[in-house]
PDB file of N, CA and C in Angstrom:
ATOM      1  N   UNK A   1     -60.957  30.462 -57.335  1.00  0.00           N
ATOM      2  CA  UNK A   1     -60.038  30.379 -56.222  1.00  0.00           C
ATOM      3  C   UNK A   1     -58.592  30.620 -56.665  1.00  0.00           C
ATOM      4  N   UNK A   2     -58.094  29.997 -57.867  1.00  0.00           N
ATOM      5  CA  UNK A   2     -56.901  30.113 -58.703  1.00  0.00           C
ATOM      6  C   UNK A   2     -56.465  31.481 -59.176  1.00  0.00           C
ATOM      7  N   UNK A   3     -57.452  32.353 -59.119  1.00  0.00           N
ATOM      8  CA  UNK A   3     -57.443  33.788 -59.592  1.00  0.00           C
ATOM      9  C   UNK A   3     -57.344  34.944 -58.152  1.00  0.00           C
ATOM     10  N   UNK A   4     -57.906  34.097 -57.192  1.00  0.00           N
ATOM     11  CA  UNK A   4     -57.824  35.112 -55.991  1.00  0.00           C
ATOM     12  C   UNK A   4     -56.026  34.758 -55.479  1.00  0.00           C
ATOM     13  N   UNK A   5     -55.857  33.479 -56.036  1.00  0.00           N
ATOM     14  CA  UNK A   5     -54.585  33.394 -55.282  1.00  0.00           C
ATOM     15  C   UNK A   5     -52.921  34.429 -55.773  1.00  0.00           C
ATOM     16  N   UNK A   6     -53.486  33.945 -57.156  1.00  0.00           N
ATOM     17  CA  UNK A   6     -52.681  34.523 -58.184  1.00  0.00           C
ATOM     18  C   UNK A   6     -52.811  36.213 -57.637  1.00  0.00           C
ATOM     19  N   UNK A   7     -53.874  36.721 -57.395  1.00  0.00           N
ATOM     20  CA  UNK A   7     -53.597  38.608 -57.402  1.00  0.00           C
ATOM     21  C   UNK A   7     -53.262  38.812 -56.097  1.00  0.00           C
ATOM     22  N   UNK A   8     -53.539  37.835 -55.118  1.00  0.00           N
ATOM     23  CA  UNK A   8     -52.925  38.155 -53.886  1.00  0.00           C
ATOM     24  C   UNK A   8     -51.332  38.170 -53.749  1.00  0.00           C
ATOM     25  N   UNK A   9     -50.315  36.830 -54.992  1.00  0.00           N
ATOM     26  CA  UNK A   9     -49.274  37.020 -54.979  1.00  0.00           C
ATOM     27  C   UNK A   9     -48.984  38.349 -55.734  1.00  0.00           C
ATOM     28  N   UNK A  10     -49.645  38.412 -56.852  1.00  0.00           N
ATOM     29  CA  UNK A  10     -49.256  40.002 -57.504  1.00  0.00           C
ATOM     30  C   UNK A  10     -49.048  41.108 -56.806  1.00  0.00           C
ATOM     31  N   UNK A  11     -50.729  41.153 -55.826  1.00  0.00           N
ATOM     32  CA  UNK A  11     -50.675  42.393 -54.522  1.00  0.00           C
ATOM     33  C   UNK A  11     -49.030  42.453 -53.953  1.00  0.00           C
ATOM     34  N   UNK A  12     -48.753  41.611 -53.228  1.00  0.00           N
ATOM     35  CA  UNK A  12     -47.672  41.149 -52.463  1.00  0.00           C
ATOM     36  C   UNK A  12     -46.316  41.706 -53.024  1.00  0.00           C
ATOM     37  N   UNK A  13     -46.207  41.026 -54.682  1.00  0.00           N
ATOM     38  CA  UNK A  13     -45.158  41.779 -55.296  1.00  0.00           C
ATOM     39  C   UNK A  13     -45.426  43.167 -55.655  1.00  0.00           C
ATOM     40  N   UNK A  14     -46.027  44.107 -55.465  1.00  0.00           N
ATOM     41  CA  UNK A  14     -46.558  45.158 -55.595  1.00  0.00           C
ATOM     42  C   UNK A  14     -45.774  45.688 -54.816  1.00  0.00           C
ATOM     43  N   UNK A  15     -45.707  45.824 -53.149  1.00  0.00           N
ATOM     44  CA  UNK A  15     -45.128  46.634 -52.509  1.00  0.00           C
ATOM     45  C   UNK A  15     -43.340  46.571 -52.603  1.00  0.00           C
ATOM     46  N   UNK A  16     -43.024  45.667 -52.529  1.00  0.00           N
ATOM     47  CA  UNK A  16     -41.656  45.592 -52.877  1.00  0.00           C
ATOM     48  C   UNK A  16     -40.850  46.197 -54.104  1.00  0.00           C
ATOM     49  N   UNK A  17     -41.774  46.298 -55.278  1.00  0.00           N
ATOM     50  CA  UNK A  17     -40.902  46.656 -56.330  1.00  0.00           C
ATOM     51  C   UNK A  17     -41.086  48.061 -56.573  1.00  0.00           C
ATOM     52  N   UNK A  18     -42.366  48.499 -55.845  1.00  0.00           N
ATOM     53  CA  UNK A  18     -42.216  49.604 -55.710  1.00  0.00           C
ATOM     54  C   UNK A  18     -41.415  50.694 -55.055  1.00  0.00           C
ATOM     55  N   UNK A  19     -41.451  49.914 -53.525  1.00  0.00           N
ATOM     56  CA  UNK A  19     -40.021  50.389 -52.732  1.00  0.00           C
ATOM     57  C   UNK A  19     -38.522  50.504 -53.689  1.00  0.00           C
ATOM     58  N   UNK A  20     -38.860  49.337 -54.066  1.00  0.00           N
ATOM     59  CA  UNK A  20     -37.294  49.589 -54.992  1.00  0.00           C
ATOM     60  C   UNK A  20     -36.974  50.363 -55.835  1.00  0.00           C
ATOM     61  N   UNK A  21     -38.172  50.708 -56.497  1.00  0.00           N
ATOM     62  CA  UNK A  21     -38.079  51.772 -57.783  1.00  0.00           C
ATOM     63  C   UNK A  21     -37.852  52.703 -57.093  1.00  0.00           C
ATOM     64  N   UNK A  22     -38.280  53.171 -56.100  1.00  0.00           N
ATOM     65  CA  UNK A  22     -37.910  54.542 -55.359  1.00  0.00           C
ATOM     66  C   UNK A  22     -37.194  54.499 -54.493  1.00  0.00           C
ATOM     67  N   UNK A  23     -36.597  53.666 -53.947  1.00  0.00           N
ATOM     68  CA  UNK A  23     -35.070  53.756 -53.037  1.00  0.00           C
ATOM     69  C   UNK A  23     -34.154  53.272 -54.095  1.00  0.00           C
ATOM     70  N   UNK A  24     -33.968  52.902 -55.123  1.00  0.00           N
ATOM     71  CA  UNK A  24     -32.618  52.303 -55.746  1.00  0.00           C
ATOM     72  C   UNK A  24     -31.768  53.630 -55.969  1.00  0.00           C
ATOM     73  N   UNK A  25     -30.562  53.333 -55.485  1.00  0.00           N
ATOM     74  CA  UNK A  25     -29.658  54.515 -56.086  1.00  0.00           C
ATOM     75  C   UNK A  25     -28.868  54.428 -57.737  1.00  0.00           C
ATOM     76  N   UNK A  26     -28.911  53.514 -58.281  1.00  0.00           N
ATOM     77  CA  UNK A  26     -29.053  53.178 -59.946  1.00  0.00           C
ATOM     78  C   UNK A  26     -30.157  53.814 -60.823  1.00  0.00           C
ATOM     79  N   UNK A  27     -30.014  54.340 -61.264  1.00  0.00           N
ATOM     80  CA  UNK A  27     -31.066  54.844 -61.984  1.00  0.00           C
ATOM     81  C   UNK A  27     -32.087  54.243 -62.722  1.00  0.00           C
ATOM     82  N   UNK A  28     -31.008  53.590 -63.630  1.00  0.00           N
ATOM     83  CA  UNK A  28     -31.393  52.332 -64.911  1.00  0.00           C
ATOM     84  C   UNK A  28     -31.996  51.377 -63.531  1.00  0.00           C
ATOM     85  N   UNK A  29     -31.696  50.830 -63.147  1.00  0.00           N
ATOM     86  CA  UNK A  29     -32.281  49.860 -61.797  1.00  0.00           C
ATOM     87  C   UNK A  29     -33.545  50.036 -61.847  1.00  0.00           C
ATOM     88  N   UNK A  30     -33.456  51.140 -61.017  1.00  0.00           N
ATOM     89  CA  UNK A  30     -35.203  52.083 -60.934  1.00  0.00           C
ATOM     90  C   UNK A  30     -35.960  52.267 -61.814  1.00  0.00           C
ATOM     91  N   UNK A  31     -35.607  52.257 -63.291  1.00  0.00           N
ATOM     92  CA  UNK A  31     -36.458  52.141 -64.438  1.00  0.00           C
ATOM     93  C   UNK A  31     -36.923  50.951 -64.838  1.00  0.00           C
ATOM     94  N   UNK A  32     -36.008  49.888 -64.579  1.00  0.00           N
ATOM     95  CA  UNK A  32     -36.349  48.348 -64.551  1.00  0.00           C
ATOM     96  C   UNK A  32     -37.377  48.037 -63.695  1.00  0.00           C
ATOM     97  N   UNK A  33     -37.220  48.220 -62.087  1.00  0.00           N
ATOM     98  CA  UNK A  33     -37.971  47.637 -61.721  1.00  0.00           C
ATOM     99  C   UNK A  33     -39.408  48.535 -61.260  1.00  0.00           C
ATOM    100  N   UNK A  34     -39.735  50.086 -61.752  1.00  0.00           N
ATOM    101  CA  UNK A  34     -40.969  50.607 -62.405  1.00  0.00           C
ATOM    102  C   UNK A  34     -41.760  49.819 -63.581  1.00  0.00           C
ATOM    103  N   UNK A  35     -41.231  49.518 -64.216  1.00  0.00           N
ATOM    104  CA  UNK A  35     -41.398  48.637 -65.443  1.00  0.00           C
ATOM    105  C   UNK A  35     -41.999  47.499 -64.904  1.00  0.00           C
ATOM    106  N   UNK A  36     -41.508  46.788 -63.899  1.00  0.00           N
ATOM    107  CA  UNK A  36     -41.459  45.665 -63.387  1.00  0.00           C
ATOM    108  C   UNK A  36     -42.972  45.392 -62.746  1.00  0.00           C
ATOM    109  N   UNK A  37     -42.837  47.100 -61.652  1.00  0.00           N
ATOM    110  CA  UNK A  37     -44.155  47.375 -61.182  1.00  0.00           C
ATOM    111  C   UNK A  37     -45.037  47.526 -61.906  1.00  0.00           C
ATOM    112  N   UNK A  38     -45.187  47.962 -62.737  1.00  0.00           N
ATOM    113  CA  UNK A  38     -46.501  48.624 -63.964  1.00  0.00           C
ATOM    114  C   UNK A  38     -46.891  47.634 -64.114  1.00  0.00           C
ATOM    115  N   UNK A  39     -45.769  46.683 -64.746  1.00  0.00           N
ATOM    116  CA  UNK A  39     -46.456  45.342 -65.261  1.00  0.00           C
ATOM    117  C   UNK A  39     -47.089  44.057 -64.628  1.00  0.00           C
ATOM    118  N   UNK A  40     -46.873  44.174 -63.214  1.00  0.00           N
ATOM    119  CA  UNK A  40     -47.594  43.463 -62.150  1.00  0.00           C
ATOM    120  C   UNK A  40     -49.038  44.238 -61.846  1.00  0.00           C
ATOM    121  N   UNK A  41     -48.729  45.650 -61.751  1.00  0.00           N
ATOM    122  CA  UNK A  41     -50.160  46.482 -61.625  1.00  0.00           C
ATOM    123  C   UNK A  41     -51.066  45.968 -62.633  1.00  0.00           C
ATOM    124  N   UNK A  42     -50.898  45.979 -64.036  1.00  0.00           N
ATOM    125  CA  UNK A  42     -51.829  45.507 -65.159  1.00  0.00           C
ATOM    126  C   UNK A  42     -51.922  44.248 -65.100  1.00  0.00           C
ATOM    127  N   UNK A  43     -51.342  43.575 -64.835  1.00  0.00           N
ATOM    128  CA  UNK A  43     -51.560  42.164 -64.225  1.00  0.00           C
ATOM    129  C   UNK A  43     -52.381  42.045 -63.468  1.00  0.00           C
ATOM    130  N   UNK A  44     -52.325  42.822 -62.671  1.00  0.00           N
ATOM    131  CA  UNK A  44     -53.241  42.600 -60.884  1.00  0.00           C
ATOM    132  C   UNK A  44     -55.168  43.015 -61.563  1.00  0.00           C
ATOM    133  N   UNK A  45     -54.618  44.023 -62.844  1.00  0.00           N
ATOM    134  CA  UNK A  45     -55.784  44.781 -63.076  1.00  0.00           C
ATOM    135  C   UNK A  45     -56.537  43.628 -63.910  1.00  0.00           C
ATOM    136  N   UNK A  46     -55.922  43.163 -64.644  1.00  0.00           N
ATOM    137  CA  UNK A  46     -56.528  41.692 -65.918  1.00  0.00           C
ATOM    138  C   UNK A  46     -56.780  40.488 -64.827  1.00  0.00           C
ATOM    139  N   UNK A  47     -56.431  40.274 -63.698  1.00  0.00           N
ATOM    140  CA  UNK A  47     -57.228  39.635 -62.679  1.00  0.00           C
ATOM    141  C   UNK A  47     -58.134  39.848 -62.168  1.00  0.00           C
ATOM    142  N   UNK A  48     -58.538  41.104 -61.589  1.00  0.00           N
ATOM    143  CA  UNK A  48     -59.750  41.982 -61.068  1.00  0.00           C
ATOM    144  C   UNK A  48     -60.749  41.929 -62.271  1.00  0.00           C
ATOM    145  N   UNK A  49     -60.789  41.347 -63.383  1.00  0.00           N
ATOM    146  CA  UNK A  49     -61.774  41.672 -64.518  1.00  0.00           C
ATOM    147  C   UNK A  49     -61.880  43.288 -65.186  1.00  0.00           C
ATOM    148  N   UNK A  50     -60.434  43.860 -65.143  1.00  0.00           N
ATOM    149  CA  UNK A  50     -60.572  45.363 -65.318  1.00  0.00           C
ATOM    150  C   UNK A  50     -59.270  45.376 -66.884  1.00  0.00           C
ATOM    151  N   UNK A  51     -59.767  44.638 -67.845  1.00  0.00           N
ATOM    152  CA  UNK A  51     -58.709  44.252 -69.139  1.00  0.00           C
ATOM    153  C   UNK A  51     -58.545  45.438 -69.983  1.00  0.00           C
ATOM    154  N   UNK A  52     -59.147  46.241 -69.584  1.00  0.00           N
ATOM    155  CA  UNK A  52     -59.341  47.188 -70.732  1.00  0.00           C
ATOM    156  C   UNK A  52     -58.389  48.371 -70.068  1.00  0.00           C
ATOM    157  N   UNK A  53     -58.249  48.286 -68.727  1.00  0.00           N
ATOM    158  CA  UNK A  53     -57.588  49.504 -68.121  1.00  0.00           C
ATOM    159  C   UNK A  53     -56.024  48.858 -67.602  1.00  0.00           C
ATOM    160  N   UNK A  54     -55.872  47.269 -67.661  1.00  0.00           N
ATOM    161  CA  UNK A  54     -54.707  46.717 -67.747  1.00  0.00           C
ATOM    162  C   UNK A  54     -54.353  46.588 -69.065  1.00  0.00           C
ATOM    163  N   UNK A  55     -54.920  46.764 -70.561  1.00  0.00           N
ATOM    164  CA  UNK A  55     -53.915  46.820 -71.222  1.00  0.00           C
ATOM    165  C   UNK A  55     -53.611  47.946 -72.006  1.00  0.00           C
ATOM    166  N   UNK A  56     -54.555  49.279 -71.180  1.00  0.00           N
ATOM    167  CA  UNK A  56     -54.007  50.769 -71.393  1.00  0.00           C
ATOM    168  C   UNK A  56     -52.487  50.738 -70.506  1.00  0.00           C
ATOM    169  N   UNK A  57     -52.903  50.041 -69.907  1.00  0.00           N
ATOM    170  CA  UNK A  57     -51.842  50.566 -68.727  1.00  0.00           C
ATOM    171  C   UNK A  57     -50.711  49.865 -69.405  1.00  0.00           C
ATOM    172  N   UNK A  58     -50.708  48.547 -70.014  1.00  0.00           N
ATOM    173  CA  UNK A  58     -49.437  48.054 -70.540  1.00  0.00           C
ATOM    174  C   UNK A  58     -48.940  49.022 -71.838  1.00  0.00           C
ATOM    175  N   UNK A  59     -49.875  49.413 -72.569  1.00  0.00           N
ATOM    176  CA  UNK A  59     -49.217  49.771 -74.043  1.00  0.00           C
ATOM    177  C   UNK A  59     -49.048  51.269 -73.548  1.00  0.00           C
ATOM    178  N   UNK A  60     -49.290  52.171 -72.523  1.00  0.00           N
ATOM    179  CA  UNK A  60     -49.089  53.696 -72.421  1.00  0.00           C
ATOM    180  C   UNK A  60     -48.273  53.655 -71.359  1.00  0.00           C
ATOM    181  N   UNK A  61     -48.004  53.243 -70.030  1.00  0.00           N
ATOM    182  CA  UNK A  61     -47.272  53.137 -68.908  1.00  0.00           C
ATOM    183  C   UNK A  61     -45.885  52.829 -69.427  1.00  0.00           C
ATOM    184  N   UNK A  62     -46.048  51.352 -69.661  1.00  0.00           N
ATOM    185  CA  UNK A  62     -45.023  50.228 -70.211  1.00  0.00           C
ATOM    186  C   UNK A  62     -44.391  50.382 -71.309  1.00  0.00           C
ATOM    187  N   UNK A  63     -45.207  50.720 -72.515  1.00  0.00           N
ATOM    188  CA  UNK A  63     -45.072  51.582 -73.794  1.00  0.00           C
ATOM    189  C   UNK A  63     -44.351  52.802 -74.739  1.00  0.00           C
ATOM    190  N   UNK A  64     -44.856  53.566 -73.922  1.00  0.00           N
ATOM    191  CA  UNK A  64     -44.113  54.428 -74.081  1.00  0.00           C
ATOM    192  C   UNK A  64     -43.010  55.630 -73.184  1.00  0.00           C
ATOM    193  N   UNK A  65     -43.980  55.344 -71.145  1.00  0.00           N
ATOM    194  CA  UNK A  65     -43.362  56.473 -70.518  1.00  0.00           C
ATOM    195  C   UNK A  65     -42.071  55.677 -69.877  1.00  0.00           C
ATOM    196  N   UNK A  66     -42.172  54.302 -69.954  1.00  0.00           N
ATOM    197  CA  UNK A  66     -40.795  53.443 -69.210  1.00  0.00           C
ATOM    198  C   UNK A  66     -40.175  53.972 -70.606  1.00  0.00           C
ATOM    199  N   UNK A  67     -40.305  53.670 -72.075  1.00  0.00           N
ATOM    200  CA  UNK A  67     -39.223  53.403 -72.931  1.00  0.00           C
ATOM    201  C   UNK A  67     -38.732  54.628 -73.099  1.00  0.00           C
ATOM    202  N   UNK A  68     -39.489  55.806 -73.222  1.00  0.00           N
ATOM    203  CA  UNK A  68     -39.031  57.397 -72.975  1.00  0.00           C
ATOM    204  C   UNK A  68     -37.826  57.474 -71.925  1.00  0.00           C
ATOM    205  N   UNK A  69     -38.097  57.405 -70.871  1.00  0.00           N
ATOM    206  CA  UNK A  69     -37.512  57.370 -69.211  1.00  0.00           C
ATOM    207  C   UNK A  69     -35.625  56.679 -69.312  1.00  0.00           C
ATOM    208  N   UNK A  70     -36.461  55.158 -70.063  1.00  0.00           N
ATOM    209  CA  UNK A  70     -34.688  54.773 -70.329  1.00  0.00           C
ATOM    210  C   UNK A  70     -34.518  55.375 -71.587  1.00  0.00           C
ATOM    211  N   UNK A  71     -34.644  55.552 -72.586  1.00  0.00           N
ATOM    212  CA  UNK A  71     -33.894  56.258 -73.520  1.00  0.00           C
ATOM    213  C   UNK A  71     -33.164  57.730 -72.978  1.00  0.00           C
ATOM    214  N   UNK A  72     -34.075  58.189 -72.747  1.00  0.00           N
ATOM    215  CA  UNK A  72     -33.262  59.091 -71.923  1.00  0.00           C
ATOM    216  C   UNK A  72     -32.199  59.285 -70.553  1.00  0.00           C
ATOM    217  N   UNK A  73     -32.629  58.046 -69.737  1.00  0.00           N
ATOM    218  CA  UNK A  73     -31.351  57.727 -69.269  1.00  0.00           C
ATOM    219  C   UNK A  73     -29.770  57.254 -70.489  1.00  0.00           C
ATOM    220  N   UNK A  74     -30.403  56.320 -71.187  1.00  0.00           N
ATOM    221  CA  UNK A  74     -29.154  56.282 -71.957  1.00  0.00           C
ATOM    222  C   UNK A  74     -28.299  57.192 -72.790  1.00  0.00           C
ATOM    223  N   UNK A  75     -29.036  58.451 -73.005  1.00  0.00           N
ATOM    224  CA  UNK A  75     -28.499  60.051 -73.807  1.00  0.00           C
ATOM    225  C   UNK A  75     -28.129  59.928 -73.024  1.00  0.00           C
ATOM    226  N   UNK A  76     -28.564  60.159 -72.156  1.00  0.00           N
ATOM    227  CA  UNK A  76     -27.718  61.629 -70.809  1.00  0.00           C
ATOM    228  C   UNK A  76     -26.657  60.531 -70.221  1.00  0.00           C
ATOM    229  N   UNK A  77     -26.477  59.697 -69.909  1.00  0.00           N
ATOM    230  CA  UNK A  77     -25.616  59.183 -69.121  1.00  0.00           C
ATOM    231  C   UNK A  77     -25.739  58.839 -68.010  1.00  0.00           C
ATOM    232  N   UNK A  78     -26.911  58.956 -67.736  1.00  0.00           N
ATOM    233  CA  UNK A  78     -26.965  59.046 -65.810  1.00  0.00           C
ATOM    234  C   UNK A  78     -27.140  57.157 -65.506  1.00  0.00           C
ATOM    235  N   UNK A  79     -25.763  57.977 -64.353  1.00  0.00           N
ATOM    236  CA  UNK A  79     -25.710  56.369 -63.781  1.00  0.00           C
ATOM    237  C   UNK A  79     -26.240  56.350 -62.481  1.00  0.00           C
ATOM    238  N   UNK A  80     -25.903  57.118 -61.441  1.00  0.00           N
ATOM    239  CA  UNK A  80     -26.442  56.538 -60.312  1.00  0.00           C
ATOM    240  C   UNK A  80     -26.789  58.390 -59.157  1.00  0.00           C
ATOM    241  N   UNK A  81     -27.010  58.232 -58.327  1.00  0.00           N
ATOM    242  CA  UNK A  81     -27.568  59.898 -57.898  1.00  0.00           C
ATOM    243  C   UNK A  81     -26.675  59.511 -56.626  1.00  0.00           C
ATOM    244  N   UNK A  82     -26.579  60.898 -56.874  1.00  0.00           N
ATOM    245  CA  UNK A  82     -25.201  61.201 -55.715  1.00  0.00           C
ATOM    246  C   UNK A  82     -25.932  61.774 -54.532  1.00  0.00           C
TER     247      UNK A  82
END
């Protein structure tokens, strides 16, 4: 019962941070809270009994394409989209 409750709050935070990642006009913002999302998704997934595809998803999602994404925001400079 403790486990259905828990992924229903995860579900829940799911839609919101996703909206945000894709409406934020900050860039860095939007990389945070993608990050934010991924890591509730693999969350949601290690609740469902699916561990093996939540902790691909943490070490390749989370891992490497968020830390790519901001590093390269931080070269380039980009602050916010016009």
């Amino acid at each position: 019962m403790i486990y259905t409750i828990i992924f229903l709050i995860f579900a829940i935070l799911l839609i919101p941070l996703a909206m945000k990642s894709v409406t934020d006009r900050n860039i860095t913002h939007a990389a945070v809270y993608l990050m934010a999302f991924l890591f509730v998704l693999s969350a949601s997934f290690i609740f469902l009994g699916a561990s093996i595809v939540g902790a691909v998803e943490l070490l390749v999602f989370i891992g490497a394409v968020v830390t790519l994404l901001v590093f390269t925001i931080m070269l380039t400079g980009g602050k916010e989209f016009e």
